[in-house]
Protein backbone atom coordinates (compact mmCIF):
# COMPACT_ATOMS: atom_id res chain seq x y z
CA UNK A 1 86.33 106.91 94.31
CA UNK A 2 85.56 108.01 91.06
CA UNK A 3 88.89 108.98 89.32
CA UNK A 4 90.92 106.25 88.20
CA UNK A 5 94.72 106.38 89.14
CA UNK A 6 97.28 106.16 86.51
CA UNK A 7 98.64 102.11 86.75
CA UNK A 8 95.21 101.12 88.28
CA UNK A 9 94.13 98.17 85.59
CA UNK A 10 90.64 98.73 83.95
CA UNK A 11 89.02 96.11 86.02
CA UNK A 12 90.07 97.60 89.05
CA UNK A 13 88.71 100.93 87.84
CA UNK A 14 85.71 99.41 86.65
CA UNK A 15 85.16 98.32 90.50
CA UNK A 16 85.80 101.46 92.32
CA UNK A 17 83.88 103.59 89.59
CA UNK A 18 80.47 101.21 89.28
CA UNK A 19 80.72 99.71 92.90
CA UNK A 20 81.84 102.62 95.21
CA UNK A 21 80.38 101.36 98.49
CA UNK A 22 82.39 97.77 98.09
CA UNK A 23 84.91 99.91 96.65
CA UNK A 24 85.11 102.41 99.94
CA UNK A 25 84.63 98.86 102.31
CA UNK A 26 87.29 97.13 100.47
CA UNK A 27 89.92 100.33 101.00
CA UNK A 28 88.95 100.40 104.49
CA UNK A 29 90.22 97.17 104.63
CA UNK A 30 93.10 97.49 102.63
CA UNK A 31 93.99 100.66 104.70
CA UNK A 32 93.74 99.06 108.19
CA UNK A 33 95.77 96.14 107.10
CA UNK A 34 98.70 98.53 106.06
CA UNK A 35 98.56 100.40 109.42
CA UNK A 36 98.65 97.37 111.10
CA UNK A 37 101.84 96.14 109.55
CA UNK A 38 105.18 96.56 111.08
CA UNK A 39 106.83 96.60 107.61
CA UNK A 40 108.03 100.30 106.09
CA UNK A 41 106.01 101.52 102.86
CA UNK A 42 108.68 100.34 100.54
CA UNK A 43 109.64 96.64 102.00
CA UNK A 44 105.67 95.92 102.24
CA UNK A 45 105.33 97.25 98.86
CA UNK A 46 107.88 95.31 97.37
CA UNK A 47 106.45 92.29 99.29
CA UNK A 48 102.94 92.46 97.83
CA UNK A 49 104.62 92.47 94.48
CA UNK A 50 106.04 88.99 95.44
CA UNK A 51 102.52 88.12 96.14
CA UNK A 52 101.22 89.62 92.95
CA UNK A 53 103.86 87.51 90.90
CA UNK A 54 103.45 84.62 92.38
CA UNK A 55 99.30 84.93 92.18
CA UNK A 56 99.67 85.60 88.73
CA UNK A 57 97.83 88.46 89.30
CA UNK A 58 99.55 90.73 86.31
CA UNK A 59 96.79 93.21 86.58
CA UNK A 60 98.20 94.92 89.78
CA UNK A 61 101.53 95.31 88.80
CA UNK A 62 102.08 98.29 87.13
CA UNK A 63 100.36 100.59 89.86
CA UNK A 64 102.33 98.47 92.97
CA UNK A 65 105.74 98.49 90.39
CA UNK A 66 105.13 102.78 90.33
CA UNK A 67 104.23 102.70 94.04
CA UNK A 68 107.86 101.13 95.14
CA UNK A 69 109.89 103.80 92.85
CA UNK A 70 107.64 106.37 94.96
CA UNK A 71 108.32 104.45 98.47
CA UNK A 72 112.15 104.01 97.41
CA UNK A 73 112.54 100.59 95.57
CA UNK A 74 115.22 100.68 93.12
CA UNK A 75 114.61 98.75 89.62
CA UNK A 76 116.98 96.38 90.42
CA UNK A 77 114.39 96.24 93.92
CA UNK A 78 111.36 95.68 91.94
CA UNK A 79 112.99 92.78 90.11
CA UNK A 80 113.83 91.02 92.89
CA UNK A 81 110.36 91.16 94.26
CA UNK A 82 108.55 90.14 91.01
CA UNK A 83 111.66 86.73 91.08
CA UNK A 84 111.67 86.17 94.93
CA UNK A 85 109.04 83.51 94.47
CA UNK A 86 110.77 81.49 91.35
CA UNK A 87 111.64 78.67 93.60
CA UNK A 88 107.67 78.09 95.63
CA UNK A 89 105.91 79.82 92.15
CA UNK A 90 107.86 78.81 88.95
CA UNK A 91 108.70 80.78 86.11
CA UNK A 92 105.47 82.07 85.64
CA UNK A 93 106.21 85.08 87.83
CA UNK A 94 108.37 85.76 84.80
CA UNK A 95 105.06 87.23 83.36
CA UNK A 96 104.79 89.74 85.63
CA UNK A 97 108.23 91.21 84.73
CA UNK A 98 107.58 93.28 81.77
CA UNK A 99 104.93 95.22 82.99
CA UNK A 100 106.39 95.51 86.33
CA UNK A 101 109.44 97.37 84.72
CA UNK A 102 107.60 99.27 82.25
CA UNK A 103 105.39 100.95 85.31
CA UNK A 104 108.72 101.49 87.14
CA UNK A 105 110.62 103.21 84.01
CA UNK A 106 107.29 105.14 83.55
CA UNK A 107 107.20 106.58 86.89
């Protein structure tokens, strides 16, 4: 859990680098939750970038933006997720835009 993927924010890295048995627990998790959905790769992915949007959560956007191109989300795709939530969220998803489409281009 020591190398840090390219996208992965520097508090993220921080956390799998200085905390690697929360790190490896919190994976596990994350892993067993994606096997356990009945979403493909690419809609799920493009869903938790709805989620990240709408959390605010800017952080986790460029590695999730990257992941879609790699599962098969066009840009156009990857827009839509970051602006699904405009209506419940409000413009702030807007935020998440830029760096959602700068980690797409860049993949």
């Amino acid at each position: 859990m020591s190398e840090q993927k390219p996208g992965v924010s520097d508090a993220f890295g921080t956390f799998l680098r200085e905390a690697p048995a929360h790190a490896e627990a919190w994976m596990a998790g994350v892993q067993g939750l994606g096997a356990a959905s009945a979403l493909d790769e690419k809609t799920e992915t493009l869903a938790y970038l709805a989620v990240l949007a709408a959390m605010r959560l800017e952080s986790g956007v460029p590695f999730h933006a990257a992941h879609a191109k790699r599962a098969g989300a066009s840009r156009a795709e990857v827009i839509s997720a970051v602006l699904v939530g405009l209506p419940a969220a409000g413009n702030g998803v807007t935020a998440c835009l830029p760096a959602a489409l700068n980690a797409y281009d860049a993949a």
